[in-house]
N, C-alpha and C. Protein backbone atom coordinates (compact mmCIF):
# COMPACT_ATOMS: atom_id res chain seq x y z
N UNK A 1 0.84 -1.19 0.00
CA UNK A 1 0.00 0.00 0.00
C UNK A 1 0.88 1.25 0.00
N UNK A 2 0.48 1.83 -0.78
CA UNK A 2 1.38 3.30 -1.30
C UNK A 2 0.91 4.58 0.00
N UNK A 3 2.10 4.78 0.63
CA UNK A 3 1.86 5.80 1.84
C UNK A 3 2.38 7.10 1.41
N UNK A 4 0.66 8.05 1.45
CA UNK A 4 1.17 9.74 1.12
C UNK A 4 1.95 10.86 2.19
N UNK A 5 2.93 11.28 1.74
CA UNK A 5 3.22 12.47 2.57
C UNK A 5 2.09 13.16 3.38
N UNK A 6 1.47 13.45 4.44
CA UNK A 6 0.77 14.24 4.92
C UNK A 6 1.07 15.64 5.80
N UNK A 7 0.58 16.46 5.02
CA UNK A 7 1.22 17.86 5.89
C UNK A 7 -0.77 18.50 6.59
N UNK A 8 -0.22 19.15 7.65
CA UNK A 8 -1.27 19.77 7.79
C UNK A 8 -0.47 21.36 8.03
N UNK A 9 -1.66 22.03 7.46
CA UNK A 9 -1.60 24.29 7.55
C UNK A 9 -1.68 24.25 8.53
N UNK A 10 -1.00 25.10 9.35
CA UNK A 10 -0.81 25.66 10.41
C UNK A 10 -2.00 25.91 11.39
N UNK A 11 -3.23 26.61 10.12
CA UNK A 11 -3.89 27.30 10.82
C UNK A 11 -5.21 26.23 10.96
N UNK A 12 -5.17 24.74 9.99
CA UNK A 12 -5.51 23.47 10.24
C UNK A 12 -5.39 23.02 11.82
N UNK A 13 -4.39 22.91 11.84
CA UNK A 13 -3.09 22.64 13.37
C UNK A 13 -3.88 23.11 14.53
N UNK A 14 -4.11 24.53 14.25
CA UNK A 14 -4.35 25.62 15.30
C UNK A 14 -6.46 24.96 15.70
N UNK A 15 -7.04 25.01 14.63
CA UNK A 15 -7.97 24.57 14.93
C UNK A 15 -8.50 23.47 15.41
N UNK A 16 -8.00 22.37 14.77
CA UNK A 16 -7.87 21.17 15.63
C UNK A 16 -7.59 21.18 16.99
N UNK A 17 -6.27 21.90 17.44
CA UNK A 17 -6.18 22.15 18.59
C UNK A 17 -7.57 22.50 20.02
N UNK A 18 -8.21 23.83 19.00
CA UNK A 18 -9.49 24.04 19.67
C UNK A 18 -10.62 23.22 19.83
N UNK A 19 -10.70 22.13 19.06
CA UNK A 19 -11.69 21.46 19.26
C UNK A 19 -11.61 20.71 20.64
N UNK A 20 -13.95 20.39 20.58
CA UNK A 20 -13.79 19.63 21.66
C UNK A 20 -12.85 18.46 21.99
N UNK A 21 -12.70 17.86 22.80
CA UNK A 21 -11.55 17.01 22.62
C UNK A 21 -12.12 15.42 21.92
N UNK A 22 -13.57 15.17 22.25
CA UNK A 22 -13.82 13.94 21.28
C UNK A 22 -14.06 14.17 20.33
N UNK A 23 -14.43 15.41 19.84
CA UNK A 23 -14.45 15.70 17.98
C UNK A 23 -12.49 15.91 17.79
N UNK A 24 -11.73 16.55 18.21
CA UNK A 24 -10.26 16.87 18.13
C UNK A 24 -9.58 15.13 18.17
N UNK A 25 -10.23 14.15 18.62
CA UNK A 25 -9.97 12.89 18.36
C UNK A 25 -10.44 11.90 17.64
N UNK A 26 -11.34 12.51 17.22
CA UNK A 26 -11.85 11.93 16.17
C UNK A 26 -11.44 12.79 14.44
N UNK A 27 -10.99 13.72 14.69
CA UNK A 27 -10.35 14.22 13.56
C UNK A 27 -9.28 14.52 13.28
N UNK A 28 -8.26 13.70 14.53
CA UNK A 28 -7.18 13.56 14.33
C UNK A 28 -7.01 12.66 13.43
N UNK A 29 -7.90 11.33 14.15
CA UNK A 29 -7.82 10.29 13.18
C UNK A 29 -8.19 9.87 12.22
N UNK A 30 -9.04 10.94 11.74
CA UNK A 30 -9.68 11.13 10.08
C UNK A 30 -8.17 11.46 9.52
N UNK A 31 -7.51 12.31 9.90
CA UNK A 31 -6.51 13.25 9.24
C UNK A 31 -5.37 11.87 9.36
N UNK A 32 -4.84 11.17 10.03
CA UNK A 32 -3.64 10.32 10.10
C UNK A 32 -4.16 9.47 9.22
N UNK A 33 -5.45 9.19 8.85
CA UNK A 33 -5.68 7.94 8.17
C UNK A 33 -5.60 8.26 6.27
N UNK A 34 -5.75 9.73 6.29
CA UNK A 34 -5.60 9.98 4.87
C UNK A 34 -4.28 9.66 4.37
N UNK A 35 -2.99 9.54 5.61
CA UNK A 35 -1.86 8.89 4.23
C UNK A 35 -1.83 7.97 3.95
N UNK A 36 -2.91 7.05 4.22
CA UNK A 36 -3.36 5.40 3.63
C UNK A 36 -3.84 5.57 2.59
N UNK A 37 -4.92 6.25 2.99
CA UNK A 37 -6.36 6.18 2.27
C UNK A 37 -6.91 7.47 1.81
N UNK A 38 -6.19 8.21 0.89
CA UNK A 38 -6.43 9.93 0.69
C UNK A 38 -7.85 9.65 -0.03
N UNK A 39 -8.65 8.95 0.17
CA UNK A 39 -10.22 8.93 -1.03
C UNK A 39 -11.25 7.76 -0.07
N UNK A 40 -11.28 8.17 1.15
CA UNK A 40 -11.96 7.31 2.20
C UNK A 40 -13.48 7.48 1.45
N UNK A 41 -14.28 6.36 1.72
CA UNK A 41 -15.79 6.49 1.45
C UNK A 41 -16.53 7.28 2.32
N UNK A 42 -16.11 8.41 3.05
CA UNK A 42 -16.86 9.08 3.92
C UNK A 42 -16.21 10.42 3.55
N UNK A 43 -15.47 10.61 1.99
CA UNK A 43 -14.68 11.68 1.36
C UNK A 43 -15.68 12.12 -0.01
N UNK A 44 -15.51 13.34 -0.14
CA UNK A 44 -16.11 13.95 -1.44
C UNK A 44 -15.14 14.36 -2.22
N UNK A 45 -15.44 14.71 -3.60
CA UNK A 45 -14.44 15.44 -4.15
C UNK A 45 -15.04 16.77 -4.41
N UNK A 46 -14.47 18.10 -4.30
CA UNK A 46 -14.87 19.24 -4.29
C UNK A 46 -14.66 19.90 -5.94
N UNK A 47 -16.30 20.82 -6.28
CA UNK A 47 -16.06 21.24 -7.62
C UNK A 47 -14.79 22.51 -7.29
N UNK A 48 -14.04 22.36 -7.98
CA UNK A 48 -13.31 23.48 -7.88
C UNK A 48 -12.41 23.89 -9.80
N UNK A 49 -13.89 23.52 -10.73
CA UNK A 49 -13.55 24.21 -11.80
C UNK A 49 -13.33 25.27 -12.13
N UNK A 50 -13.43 26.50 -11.22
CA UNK A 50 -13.46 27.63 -11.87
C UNK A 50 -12.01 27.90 -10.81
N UNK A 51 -11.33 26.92 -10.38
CA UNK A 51 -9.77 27.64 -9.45
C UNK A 51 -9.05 27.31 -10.52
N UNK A 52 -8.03 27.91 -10.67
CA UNK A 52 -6.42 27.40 -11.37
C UNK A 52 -5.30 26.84 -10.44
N UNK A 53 -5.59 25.28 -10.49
CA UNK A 53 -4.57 24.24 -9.66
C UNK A 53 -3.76 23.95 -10.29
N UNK A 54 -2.33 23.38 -9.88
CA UNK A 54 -1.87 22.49 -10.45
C UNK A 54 -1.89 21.65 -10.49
N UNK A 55 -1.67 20.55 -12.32
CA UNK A 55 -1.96 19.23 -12.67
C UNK A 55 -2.22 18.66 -11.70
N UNK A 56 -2.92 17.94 -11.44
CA UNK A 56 -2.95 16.50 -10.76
C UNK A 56 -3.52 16.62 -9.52
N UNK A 57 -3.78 17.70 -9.30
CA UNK A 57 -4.40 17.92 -7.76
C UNK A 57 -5.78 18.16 -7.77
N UNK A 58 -6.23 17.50 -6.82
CA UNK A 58 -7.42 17.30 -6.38
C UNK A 58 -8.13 17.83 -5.29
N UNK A 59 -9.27 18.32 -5.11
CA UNK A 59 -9.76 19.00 -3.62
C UNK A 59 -10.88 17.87 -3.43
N UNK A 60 -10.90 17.26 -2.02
CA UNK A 60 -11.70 16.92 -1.42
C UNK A 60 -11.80 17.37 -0.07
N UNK A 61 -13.09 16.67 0.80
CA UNK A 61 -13.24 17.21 1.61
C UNK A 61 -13.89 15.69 2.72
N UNK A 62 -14.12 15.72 3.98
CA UNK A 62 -14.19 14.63 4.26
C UNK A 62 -15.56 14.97 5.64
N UNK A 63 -16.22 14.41 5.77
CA UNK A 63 -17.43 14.93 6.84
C UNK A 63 -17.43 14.24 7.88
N UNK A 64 -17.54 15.16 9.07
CA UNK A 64 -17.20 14.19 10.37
C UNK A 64 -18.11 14.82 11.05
N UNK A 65 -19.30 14.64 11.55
CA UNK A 65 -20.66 15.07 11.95
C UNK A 65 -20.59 16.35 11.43
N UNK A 66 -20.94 17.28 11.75
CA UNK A 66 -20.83 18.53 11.74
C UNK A 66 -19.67 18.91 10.73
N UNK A 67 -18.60 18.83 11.05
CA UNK A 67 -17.42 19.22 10.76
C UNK A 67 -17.02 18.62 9.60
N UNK A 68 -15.76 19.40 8.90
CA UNK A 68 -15.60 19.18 7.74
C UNK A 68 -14.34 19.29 7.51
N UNK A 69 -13.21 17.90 6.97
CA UNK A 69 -11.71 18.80 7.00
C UNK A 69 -12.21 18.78 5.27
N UNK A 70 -10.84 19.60 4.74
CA UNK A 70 -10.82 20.01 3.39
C UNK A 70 -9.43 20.15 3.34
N UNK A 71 -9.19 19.09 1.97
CA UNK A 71 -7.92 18.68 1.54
C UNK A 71 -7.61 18.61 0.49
N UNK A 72 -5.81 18.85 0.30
CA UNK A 72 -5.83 18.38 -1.10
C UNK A 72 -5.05 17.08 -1.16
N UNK A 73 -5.23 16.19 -2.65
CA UNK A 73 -4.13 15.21 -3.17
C UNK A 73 -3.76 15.32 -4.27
N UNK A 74 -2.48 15.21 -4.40
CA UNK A 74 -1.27 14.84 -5.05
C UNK A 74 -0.80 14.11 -5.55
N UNK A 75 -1.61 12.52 -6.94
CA UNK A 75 -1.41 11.18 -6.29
C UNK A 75 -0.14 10.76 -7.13
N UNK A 76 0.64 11.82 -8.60
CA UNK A 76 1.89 11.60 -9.09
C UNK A 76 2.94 11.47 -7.58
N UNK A 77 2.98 13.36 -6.55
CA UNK A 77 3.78 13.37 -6.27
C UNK A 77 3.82 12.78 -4.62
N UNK A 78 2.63 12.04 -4.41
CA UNK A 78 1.73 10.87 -3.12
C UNK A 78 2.26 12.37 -1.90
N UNK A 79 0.90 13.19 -2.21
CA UNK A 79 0.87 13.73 -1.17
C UNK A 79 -0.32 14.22 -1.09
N UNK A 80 -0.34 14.22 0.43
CA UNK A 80 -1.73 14.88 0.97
C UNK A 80 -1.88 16.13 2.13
N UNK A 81 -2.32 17.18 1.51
CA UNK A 81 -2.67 18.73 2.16
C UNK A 81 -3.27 19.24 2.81
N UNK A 82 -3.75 18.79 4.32
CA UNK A 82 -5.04 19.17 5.30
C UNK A 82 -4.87 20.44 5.01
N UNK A 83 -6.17 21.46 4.34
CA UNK A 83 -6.20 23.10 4.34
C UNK A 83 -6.60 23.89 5.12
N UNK A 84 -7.99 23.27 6.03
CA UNK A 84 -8.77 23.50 6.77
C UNK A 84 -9.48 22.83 7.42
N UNK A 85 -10.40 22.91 8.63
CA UNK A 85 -11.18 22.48 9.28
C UNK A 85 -12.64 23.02 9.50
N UNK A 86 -13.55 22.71 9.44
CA UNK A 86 -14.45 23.77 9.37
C UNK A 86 -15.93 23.25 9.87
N UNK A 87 -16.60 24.04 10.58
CA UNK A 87 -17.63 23.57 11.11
C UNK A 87 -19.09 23.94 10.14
N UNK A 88 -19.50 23.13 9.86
CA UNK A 88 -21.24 23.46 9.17
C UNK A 88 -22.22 23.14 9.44
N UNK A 89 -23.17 24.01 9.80
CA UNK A 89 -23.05 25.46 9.21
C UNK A 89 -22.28 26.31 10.45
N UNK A 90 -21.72 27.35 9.52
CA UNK A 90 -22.11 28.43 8.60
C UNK A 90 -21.27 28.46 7.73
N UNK A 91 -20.16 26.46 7.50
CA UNK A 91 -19.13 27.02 6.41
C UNK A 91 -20.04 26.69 5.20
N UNK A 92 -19.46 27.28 4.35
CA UNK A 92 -20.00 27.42 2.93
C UNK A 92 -18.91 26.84 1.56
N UNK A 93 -17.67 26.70 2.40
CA UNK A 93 -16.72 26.35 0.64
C UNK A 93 -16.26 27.62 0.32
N UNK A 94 -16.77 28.77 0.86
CA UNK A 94 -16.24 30.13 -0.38
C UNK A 94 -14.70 30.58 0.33
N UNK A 95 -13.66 29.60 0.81
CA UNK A 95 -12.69 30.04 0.82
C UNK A 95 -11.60 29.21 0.03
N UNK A 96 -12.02 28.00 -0.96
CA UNK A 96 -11.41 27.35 -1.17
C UNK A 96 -10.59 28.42 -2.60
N UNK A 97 -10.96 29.31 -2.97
CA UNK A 97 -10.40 30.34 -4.05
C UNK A 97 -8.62 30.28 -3.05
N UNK A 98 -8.87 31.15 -1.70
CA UNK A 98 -7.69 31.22 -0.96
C UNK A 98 -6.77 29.89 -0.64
N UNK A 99 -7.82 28.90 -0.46
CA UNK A 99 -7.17 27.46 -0.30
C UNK A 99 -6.14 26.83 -1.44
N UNK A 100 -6.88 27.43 -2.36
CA UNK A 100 -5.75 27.22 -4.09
C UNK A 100 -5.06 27.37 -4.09
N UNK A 101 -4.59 29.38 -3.42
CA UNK A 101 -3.64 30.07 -3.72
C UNK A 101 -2.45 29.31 -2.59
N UNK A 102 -2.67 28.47 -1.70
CA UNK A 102 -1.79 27.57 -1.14
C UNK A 102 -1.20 26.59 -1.49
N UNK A 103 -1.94 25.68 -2.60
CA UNK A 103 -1.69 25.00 -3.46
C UNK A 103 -0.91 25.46 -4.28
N UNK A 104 -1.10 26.67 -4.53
CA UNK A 104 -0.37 26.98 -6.20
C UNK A 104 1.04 27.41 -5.54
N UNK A 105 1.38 27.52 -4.60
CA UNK A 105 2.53 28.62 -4.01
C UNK A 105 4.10 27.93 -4.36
């Protein structure tokens, strides 16, 4: 089984941190399990036709009651990008424009 690099954003990091601690453990281990399995059946893939990515990358996102991480993969260069964490509602997706510009950097 092919194991991806996993990085998590800082500001990923920072939020996790804040969580309650059985959601913050339970989305730890959403997040450790994506360098197995970056396309879990409890994962979406996010429209993100109208961003400019580079090749090969992919946005998904993964639902954990409420909560939502949002990621990218990499599967030429086997890596995987925790961007965010996010609770819904009131998230909406409308930051994944900024989430790109992390990707693209």
């Amino acid at each position: 089984m092919k194991l991806f690099d996993l990085w998590v954003e800082p500001s990923a990091h920072k939020t996790r941190g804040q969580l309650p601690g059985h959601v913050r453990q339970r989305v730890g281990r959403a997040i450790a399990a994506l360098a197995e399995d970056p396309r879990p059946n409890t994962s979406q893939a996010l429209s993100v036709v109208s961003l400019e990515l580079p090749p090969g990358v992919e946005f998904r996102r993964v639902r954990l009651g409420r909560w939502r991480v949002v990621y990218a993969i990499h599967d030429t260069e086997a890596w995987v990008w925790v961007l965010g964490i996010h609770r819904r509602p009131p998230y909406d997706y409308d930051d994944l424009a900024e989430l790109a510009a992390l990707v693209r950097e």
